[in-house]
C-alpha atoms as a PDB file:
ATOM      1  CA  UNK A   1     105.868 127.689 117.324  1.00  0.00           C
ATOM      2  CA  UNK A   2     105.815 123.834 115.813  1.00  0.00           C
ATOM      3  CA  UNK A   3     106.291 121.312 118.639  1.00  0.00           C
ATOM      4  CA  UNK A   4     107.954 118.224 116.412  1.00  0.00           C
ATOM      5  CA  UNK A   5     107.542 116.414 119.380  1.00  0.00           C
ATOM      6  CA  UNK A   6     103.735 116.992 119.634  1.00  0.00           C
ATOM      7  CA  UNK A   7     103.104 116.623 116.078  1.00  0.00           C
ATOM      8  CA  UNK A   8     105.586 113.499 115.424  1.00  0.00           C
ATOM      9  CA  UNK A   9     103.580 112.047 118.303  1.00  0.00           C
ATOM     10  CA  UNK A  10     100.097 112.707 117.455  1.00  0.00           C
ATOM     11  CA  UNK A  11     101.086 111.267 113.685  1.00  0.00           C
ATOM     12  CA  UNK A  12     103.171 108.070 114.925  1.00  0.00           C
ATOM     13  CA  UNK A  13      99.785 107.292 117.538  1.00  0.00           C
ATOM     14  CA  UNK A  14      97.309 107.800 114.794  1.00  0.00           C
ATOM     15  CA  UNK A  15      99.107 104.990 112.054  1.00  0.00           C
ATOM     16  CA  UNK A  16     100.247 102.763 115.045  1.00  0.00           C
ATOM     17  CA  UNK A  17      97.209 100.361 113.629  1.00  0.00           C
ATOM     18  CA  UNK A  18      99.099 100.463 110.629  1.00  0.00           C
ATOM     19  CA  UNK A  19     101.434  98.163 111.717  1.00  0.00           C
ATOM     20  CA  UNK A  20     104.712 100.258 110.616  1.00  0.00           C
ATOM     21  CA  UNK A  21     107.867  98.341 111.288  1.00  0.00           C
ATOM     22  CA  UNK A  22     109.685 101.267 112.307  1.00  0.00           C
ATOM     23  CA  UNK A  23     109.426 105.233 112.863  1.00  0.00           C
ATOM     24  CA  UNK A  24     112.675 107.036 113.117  1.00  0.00           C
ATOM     25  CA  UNK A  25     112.883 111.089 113.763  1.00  0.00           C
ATOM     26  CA  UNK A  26     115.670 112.289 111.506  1.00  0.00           C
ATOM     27  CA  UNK A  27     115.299 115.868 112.656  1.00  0.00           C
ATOM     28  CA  UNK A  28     118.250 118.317 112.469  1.00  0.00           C
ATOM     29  CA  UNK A  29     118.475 121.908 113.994  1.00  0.00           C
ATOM     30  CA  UNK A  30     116.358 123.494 111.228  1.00  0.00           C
ATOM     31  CA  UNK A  31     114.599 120.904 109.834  1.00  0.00           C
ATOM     32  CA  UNK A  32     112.452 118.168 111.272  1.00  0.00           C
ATOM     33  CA  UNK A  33     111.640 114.587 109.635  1.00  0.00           C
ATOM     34  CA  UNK A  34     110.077 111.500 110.364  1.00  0.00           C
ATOM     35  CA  UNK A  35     110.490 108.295 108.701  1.00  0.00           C
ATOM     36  CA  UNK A  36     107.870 105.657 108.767  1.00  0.00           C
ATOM     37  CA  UNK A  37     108.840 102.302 107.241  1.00  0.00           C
ATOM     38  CA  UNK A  38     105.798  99.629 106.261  1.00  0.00           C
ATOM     39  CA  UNK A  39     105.858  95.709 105.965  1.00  0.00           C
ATOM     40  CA  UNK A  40     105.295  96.335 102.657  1.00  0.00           C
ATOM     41  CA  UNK A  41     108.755  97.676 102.294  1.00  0.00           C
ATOM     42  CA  UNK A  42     107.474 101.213 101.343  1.00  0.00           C
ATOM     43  CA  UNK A  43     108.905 104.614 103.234  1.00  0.00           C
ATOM     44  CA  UNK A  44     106.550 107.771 104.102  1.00  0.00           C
ATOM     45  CA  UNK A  45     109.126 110.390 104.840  1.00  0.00           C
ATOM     46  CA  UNK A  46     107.626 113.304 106.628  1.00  0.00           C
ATOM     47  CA  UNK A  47     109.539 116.566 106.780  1.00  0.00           C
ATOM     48  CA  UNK A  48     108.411 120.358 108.067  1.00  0.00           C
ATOM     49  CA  UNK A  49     110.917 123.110 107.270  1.00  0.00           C
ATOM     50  CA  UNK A  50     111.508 126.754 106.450  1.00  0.00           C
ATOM     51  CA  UNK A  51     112.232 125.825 102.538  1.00  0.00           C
ATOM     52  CA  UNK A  52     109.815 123.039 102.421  1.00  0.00           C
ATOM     53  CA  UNK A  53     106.101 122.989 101.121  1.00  0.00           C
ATOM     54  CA  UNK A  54     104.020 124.750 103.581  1.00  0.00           C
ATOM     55  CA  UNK A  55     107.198 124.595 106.537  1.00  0.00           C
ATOM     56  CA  UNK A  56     105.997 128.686 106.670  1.00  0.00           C
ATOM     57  CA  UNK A  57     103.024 127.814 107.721  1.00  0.00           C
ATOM     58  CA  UNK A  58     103.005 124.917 110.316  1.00  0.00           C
ATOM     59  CA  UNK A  59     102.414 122.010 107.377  1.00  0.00           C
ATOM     60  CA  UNK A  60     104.202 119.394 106.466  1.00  0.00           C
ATOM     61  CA  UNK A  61     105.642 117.739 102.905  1.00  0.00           C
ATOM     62  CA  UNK A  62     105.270 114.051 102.587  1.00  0.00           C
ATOM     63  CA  UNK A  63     106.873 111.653 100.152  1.00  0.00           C
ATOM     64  CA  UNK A  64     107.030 107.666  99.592  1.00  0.00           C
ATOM     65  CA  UNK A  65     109.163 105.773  98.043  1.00  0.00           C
ATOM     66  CA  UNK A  66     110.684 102.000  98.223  1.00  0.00           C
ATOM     67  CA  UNK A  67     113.343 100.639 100.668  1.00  0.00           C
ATOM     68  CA  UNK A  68     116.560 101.115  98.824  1.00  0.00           C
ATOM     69  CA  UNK A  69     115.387 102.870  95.700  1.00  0.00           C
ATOM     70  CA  UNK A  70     117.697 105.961  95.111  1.00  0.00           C
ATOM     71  CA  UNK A  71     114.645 108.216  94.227  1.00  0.00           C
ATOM     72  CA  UNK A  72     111.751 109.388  95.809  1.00  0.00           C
ATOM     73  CA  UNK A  73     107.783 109.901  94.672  1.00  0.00           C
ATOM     74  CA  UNK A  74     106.919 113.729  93.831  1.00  0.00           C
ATOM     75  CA  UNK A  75     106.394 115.258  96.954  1.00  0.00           C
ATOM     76  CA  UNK A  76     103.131 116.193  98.313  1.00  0.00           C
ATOM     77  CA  UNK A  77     103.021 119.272 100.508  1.00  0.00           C
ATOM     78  CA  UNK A  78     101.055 121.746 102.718  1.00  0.00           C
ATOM     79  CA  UNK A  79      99.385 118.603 104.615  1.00  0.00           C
ATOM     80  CA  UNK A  80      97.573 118.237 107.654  1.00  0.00           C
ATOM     81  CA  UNK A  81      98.234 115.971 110.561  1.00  0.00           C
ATOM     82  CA  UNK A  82      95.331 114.412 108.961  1.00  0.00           C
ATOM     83  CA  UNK A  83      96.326 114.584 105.123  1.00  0.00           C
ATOM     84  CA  UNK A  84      99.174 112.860 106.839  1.00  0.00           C
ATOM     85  CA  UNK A  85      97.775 109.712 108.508  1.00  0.00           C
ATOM     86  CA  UNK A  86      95.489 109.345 105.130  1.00  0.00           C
ATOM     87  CA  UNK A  87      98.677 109.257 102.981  1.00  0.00           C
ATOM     88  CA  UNK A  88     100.109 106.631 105.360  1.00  0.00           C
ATOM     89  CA  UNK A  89      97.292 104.208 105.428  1.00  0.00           C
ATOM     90  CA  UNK A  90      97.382 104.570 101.692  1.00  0.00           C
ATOM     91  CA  UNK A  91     101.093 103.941 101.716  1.00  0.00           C
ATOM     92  CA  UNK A  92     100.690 100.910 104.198  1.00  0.00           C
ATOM     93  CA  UNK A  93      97.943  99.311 101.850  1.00  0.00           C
ATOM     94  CA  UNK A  94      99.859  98.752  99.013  1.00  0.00           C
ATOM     95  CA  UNK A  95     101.160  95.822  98.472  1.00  0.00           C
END
């Protein structure tokens, strides 16, 4: 079974060099999310879920987009803890 809390940590520890201004969990009963917000006033929104891209099988769907822009990037899913922290440094670099 998923342990958000494991997997929320092990993400937030391995960006904390990343300098994000704020993580939030957003998690609901059947869904979980986390919400990592750069200086550079981008979002990574992380989310692991029964209808999302690779929820089934312990993965997680990422997608970035800009503070206060009504519409997301195309969502990336079936990542890694890994393919996670690699989107987020990518996300944090952008200026």
């Amino acid at each position: 079974m998923f342990n958000k809390q494991l997997e929320f940590f092990r993400i937030s520890n391995k960006t904390k060099h990343l300098h994000h201004s704020n993580v939030q969990d957003k998690s609901d009963e059947t869904t979980t999310r986390l919400a990592m917000r750069f200086r550079n006033g981008r979002v990574l929104s992380v989310i692991r879920g029964e209808y999302t891209y690779g929820g089934n099988k312990e993965l997680f769907e990422a997608a970035t987009f800009e503070v206060g822009a009504e519409y997301c990037n195309e969502p990336k899913g079936w990542l890694t803890v890994a393919d996670v922290v690699a989107m987020a440094e990518e996300v944090a670099s952008d200026a």
